[in-house]
PDB file of N, CA and C in Angstrom:
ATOM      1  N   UNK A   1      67.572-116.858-100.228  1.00  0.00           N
ATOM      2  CA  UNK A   1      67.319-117.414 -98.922  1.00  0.00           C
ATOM      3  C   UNK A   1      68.599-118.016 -98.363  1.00  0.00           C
ATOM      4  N   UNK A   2      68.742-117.928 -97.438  1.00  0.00           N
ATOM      5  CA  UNK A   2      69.977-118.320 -96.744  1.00  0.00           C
ATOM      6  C   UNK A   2      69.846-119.532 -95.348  1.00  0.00           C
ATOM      7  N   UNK A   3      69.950-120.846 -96.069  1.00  0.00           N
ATOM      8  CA  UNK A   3      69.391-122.195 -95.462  1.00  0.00           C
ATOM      9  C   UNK A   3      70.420-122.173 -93.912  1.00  0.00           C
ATOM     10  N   UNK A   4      69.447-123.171 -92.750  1.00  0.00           N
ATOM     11  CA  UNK A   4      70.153-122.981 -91.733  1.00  0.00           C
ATOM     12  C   UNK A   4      71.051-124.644 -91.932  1.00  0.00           C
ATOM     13  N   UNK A   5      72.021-124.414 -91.332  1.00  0.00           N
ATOM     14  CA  UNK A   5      73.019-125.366 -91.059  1.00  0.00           C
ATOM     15  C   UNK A   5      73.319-125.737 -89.643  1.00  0.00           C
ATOM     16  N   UNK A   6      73.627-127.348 -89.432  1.00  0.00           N
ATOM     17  CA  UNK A   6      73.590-127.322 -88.018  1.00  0.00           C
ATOM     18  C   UNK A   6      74.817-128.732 -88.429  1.00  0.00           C
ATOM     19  N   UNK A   7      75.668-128.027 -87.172  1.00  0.00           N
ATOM     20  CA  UNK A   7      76.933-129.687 -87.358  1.00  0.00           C
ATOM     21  C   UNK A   7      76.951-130.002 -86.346  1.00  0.00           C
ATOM     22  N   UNK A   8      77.226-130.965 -86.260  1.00  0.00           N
ATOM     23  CA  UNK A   8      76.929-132.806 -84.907  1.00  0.00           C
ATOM     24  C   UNK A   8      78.195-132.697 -84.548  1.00  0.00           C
ATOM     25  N   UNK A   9      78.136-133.239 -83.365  1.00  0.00           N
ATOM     26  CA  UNK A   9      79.461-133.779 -83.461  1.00  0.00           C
ATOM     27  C   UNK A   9      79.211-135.352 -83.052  1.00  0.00           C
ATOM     28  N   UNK A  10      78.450-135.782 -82.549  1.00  0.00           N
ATOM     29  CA  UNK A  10      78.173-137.142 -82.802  1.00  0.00           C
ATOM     30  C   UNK A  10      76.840-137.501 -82.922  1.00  0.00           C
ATOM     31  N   UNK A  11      76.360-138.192 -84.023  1.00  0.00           N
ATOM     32  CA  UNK A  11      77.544-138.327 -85.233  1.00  0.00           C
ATOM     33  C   UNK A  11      77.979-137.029 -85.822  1.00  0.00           C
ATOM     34  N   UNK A  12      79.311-137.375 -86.480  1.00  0.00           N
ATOM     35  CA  UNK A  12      79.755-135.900 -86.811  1.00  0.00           C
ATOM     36  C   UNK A  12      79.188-136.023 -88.604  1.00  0.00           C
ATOM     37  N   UNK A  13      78.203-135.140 -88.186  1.00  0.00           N
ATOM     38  CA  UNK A  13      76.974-134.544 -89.536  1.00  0.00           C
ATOM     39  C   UNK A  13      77.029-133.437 -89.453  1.00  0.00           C
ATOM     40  N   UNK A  14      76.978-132.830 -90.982  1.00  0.00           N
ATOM     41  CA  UNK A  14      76.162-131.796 -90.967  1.00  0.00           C
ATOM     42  C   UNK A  14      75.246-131.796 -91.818  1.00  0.00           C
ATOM     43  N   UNK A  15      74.507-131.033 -90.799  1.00  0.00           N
ATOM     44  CA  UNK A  15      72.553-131.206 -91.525  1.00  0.00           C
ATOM     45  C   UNK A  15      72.374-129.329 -91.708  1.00  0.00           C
ATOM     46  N   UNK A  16      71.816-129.584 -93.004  1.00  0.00           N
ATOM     47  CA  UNK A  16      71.669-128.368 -93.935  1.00  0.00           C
ATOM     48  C   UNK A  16      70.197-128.686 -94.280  1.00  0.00           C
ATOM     49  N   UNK A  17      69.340-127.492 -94.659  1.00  0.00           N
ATOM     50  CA  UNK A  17      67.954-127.113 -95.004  1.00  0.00           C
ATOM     51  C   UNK A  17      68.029-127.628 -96.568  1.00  0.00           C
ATOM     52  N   UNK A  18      66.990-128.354 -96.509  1.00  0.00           N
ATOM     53  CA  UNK A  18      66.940-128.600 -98.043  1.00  0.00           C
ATOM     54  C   UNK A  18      64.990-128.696 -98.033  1.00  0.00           C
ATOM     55  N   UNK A  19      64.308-127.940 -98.455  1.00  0.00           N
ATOM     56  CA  UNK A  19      62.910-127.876 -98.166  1.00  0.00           C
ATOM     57  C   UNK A  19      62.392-126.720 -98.904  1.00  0.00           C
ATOM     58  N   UNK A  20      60.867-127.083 -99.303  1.00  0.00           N
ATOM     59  CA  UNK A  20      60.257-125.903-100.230  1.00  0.00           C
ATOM     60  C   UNK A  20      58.848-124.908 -99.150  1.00  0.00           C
ATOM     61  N   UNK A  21      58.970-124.152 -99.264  1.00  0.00           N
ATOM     62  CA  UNK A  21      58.063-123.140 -98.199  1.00  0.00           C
ATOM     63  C   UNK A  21      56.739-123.128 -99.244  1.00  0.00           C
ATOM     64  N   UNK A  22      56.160-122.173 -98.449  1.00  0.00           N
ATOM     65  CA  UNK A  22      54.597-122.331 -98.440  1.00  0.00           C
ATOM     66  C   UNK A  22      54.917-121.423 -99.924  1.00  0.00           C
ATOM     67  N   UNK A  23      55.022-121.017-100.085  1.00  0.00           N
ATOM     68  CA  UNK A  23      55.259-119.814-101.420  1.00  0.00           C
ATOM     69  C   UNK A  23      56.014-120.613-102.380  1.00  0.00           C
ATOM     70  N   UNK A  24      56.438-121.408-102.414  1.00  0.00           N
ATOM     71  CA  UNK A  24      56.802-122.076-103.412  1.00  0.00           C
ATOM     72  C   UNK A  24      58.452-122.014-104.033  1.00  0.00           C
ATOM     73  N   UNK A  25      59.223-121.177-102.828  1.00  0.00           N
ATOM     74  CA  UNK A  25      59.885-120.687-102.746  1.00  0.00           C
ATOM     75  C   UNK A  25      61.499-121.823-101.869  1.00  0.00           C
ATOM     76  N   UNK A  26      62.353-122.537-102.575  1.00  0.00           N
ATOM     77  CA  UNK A  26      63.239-123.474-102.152  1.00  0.00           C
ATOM     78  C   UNK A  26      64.108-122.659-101.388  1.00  0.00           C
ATOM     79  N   UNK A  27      64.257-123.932-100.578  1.00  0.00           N
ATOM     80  CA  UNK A  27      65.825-123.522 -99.566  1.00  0.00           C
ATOM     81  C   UNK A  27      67.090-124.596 -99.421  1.00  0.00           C
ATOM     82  N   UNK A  28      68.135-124.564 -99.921  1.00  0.00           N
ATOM     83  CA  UNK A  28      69.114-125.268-100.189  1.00  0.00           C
ATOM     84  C   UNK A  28      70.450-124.640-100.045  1.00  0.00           C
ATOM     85  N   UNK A  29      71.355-125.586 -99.313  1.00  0.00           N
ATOM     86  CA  UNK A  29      72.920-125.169 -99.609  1.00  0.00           C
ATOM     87  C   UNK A  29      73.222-124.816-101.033  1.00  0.00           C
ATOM     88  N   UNK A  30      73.889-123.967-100.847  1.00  0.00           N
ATOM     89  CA  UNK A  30      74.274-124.030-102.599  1.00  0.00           C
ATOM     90  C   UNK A  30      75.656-124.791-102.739  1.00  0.00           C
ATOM     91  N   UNK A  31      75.273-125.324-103.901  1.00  0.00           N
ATOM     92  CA  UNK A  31      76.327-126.145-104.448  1.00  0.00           C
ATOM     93  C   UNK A  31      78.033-125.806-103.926  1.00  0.00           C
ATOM     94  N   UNK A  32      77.791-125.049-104.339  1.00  0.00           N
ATOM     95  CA  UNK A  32      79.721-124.149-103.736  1.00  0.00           C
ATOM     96  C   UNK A  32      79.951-124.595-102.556  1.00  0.00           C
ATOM     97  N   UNK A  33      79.046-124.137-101.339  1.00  0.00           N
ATOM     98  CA  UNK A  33      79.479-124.973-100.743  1.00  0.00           C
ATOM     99  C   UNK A  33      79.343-125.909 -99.640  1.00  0.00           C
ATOM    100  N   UNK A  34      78.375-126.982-100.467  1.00  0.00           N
ATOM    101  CA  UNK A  34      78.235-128.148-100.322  1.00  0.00           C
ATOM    102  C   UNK A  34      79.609-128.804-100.472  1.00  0.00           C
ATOM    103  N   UNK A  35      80.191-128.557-102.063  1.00  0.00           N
ATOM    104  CA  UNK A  35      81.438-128.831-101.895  1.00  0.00           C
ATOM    105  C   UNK A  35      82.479-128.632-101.197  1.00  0.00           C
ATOM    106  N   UNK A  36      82.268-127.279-100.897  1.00  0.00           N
ATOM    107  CA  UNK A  36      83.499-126.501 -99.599  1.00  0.00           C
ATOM    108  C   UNK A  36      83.593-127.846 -98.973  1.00  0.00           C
ATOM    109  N   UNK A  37      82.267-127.755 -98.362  1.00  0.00           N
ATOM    110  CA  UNK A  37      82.091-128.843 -97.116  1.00  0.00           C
ATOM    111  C   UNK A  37      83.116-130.053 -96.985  1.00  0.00           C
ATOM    112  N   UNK A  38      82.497-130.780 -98.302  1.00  0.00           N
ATOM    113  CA  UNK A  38      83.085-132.137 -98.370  1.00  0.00           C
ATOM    114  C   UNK A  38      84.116-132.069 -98.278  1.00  0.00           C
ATOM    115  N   UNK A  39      84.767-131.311 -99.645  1.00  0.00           N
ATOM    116  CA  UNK A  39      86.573-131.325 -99.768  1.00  0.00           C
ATOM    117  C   UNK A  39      87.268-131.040 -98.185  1.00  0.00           C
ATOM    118  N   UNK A  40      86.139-130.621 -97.395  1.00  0.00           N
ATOM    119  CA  UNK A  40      87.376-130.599 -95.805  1.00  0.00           C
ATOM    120  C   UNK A  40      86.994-131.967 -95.159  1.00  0.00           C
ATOM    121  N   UNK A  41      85.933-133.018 -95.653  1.00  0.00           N
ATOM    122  CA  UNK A  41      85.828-134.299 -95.040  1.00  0.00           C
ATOM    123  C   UNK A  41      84.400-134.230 -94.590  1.00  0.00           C
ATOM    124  N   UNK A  42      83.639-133.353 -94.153  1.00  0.00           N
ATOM    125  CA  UNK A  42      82.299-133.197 -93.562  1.00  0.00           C
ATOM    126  C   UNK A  42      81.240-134.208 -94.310  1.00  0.00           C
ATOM    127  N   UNK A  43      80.626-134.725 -93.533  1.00  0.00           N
ATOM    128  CA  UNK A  43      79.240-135.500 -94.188  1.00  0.00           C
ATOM    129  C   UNK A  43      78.359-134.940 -94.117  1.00  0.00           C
ATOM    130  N   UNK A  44      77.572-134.689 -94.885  1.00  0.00           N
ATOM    131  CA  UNK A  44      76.431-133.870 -95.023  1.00  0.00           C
ATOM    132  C   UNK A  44      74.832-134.670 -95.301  1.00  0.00           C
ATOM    133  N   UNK A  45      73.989-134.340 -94.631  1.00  0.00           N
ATOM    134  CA  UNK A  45      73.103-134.583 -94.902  1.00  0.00           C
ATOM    135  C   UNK A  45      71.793-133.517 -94.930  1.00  0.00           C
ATOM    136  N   UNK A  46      70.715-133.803 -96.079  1.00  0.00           N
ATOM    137  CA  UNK A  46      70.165-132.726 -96.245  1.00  0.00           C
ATOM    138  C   UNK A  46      68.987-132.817 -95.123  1.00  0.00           C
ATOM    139  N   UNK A  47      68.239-131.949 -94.629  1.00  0.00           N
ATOM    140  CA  UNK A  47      66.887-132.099 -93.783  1.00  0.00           C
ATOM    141  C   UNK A  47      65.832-131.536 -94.578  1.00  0.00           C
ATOM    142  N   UNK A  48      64.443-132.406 -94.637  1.00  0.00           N
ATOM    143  CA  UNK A  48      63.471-131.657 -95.159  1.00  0.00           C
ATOM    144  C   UNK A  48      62.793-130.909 -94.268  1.00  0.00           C
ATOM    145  N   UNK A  49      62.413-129.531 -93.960  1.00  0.00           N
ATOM    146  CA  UNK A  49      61.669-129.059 -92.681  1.00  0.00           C
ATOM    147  C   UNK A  49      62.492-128.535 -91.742  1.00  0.00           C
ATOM    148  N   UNK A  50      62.132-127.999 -90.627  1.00  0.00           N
ATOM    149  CA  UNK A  50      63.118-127.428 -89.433  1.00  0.00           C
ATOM    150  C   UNK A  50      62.165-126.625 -88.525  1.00  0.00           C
ATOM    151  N   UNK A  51      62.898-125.853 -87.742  1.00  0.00           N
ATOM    152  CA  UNK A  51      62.225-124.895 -86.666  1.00  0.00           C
ATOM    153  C   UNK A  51      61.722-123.526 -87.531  1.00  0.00           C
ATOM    154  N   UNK A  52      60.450-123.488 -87.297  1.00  0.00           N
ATOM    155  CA  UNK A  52      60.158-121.797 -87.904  1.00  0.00           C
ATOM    156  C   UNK A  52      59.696-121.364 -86.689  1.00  0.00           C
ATOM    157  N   UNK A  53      60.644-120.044 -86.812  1.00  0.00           N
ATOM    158  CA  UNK A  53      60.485-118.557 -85.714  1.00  0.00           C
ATOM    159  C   UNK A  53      59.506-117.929 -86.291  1.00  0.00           C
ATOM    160  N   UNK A  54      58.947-117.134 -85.222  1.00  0.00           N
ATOM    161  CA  UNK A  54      58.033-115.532 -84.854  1.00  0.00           C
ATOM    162  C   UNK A  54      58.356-115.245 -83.822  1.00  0.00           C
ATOM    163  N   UNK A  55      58.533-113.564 -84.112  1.00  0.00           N
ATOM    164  CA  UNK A  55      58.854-112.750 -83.159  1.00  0.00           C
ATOM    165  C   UNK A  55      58.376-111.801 -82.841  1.00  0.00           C
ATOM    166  N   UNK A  56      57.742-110.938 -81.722  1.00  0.00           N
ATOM    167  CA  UNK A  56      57.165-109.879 -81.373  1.00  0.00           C
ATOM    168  C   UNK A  56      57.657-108.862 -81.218  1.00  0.00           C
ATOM    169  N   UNK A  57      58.015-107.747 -81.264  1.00  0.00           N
ATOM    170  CA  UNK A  57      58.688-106.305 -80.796  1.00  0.00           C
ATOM    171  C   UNK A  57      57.886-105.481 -80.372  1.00  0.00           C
ATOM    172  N   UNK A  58      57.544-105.168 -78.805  1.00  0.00           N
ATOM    173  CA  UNK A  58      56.813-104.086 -78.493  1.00  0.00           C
ATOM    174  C   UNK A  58      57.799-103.044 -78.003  1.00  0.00           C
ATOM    175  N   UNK A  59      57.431-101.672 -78.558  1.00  0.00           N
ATOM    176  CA  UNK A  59      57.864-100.961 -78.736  1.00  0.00           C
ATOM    177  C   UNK A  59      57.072 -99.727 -77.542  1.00  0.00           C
ATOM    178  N   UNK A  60      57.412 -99.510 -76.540  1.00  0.00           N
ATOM    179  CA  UNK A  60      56.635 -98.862 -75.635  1.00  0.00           C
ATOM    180  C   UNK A  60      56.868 -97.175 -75.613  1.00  0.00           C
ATOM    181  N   UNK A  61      55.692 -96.406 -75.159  1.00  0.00           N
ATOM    182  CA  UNK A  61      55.713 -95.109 -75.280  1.00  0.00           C
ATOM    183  C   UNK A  61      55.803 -94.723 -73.867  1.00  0.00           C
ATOM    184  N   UNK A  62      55.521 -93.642 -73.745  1.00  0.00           N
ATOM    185  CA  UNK A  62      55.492 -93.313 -72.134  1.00  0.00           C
ATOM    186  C   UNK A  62      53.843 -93.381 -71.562  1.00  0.00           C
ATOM    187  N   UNK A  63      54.018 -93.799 -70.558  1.00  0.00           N
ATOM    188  CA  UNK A  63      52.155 -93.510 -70.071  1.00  0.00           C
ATOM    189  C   UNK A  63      51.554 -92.774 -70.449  1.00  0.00           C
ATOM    190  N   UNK A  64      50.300 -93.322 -70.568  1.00  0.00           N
ATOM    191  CA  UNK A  64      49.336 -91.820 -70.877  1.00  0.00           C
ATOM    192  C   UNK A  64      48.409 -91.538 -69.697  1.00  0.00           C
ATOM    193  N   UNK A  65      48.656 -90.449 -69.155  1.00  0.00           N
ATOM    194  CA  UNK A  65      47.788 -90.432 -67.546  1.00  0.00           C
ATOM    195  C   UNK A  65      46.211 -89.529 -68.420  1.00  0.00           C
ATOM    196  N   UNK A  66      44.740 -90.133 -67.334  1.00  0.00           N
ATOM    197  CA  UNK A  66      44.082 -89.968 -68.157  1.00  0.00           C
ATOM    198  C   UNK A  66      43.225 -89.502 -66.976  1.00  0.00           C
ATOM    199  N   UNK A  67      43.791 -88.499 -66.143  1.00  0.00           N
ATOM    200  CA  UNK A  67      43.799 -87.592 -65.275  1.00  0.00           C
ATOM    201  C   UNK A  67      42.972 -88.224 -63.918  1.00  0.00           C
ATOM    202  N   UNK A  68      43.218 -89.333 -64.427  1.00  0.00           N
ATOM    203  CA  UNK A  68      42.597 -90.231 -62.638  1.00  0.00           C
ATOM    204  C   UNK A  68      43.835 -90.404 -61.367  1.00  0.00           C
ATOM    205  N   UNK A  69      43.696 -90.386 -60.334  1.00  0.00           N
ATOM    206  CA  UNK A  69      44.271 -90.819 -59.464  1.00  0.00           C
ATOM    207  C   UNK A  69      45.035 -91.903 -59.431  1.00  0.00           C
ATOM    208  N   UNK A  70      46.366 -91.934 -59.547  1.00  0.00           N
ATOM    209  CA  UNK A  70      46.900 -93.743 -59.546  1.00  0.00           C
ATOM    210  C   UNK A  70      47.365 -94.160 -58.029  1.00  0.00           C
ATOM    211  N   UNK A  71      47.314 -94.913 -57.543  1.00  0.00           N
ATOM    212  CA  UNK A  71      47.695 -96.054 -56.644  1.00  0.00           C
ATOM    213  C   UNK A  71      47.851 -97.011 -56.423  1.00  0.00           C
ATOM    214  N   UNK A  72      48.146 -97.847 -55.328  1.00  0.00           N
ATOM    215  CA  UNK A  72      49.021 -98.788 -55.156  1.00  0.00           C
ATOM    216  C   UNK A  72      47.244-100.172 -55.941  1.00  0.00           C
ATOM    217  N   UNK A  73      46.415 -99.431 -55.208  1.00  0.00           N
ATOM    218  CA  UNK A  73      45.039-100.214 -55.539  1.00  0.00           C
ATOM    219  C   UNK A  73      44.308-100.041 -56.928  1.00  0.00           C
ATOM    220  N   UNK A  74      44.858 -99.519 -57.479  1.00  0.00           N
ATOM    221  CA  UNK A  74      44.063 -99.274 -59.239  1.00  0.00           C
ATOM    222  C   UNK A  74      45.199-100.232 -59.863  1.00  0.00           C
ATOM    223  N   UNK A  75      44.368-101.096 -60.792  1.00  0.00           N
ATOM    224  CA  UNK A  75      45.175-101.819 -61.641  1.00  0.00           C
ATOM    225  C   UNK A  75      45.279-101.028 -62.524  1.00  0.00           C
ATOM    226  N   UNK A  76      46.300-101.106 -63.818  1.00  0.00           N
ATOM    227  CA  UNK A  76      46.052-100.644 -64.620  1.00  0.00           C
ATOM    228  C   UNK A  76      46.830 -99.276 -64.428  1.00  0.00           C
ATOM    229  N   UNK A  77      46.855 -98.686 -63.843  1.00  0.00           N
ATOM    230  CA  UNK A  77      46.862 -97.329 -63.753  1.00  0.00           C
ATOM    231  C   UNK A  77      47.679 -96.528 -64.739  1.00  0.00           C
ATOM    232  N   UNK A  78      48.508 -97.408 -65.034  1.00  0.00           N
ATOM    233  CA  UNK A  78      49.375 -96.647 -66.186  1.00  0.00           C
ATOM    234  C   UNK A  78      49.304 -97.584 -67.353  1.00  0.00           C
ATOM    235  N   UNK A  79      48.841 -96.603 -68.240  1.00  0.00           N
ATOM    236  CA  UNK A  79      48.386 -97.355 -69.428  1.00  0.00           C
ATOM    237  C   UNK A  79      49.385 -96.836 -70.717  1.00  0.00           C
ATOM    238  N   UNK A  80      50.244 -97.832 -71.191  1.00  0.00           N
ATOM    239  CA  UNK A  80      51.099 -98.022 -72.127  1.00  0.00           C
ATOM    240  C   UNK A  80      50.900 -97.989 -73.698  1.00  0.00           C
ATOM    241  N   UNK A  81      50.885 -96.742 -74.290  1.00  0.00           N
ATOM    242  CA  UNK A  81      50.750 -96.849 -75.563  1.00  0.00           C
ATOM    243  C   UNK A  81      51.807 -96.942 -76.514  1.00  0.00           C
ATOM    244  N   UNK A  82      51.674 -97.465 -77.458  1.00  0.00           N
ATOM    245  CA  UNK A  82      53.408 -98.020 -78.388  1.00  0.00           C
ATOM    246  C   UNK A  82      52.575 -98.767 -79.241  1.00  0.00           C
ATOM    247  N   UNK A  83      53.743 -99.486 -80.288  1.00  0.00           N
ATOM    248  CA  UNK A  83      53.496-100.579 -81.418  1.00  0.00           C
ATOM    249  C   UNK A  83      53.743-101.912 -81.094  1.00  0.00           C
ATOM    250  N   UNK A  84      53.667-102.374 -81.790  1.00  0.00           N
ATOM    251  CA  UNK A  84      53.610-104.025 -81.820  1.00  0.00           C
ATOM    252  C   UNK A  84      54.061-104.119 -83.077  1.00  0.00           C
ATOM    253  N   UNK A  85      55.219-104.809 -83.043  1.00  0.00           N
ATOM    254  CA  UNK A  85      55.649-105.430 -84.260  1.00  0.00           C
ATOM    255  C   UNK A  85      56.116-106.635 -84.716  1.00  0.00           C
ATOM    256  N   UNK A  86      55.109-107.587 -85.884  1.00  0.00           N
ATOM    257  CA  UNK A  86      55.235-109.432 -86.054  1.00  0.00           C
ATOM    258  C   UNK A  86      56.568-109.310 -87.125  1.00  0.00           C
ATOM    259  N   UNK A  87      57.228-110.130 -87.036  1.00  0.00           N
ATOM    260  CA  UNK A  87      58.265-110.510 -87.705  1.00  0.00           C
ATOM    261  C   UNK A  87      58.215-112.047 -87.266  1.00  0.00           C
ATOM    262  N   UNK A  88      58.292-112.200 -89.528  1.00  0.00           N
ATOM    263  CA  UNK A  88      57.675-113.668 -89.142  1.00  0.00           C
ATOM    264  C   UNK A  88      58.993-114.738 -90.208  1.00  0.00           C
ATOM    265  N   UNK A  89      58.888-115.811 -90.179  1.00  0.00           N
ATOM    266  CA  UNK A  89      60.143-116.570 -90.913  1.00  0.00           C
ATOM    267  C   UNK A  89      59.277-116.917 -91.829  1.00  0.00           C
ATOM    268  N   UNK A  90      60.517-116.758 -93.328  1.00  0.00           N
ATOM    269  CA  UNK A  90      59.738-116.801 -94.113  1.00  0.00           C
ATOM    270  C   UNK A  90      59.088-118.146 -94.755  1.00  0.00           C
ATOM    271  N   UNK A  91      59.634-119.171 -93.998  1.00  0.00           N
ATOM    272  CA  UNK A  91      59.122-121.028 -93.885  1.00  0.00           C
ATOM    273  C   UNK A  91      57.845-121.085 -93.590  1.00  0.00           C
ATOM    274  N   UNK A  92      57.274-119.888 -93.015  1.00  0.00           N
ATOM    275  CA  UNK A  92      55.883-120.268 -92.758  1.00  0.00           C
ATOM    276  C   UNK A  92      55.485-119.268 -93.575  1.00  0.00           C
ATOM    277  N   UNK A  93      55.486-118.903 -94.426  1.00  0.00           N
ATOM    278  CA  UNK A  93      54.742-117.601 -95.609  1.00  0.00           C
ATOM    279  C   UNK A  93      55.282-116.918 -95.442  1.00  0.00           C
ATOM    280  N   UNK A  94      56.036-115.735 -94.104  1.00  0.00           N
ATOM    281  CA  UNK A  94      56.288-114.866 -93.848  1.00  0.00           C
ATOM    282  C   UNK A  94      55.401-114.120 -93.160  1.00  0.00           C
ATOM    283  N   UNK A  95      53.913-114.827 -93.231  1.00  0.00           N
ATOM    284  CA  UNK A  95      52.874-113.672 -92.486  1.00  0.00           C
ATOM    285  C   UNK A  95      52.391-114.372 -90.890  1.00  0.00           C
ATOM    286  N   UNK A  96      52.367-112.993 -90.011  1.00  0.00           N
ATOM    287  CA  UNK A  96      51.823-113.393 -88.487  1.00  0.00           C
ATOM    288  C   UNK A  96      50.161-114.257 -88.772  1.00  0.00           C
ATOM    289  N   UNK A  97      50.238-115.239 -87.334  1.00  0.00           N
ATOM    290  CA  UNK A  97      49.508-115.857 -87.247  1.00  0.00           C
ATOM    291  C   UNK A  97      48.001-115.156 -86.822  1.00  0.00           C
ATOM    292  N   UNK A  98      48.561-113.704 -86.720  1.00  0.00           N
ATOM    293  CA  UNK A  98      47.080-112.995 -85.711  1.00  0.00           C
ATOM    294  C   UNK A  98      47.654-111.730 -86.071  1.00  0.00           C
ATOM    295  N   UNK A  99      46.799-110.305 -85.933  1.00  0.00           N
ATOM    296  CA  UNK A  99      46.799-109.663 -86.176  1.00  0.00           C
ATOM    297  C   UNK A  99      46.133-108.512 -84.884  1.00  0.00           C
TER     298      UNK A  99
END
């Protein structure tokens, strides 16, 4: 897992992921460099928790005409078939909220 990092500049911090996910699964700077860090002067502090993303990808096809008349007055008229795709962070399990 690859923890997010965020540096301040006032105060000048940096705040690194230090927190365990639903899977049981830790997220932490690694040691290396934590140290990097310091030896250039940086203060570090760890955060438990943070922002978890989801993301949608629709993926669109071309219309499917379903041999009706379209105009300016039919809603709908062109009807969009494609995928849908959840991509989810893995802080929250990794799995979409809906299906």
């Amino acid at each position: 897992q690859n923890p997010r990092v965020y540096h301040r500049l006032i105060p000048n911090v940096v705040l690194y992921e230090n927190w365990t996910m639903i899977d049981g699964d830790h997220i932490e700077l690694a040691d290396e460099r934590r140290l990097f860090l310091e030896d250039r002067g940086h203060q570090l502090q760890a955060k438990a928790g943070g922002a978890i993303t989801q993301l949608i990808v629709q993926s669109l096809q071309n219309p499917v005409y379903i041999g009706r008349k379209y105009g300016k007055d039919i809603k709908n008229g062109n009807v969009f078939h494609g995928t849908l795709t959840a991509v989810c962070d893995p802080r929250k399990d990794g799995k979409p909220a809906a299906v």
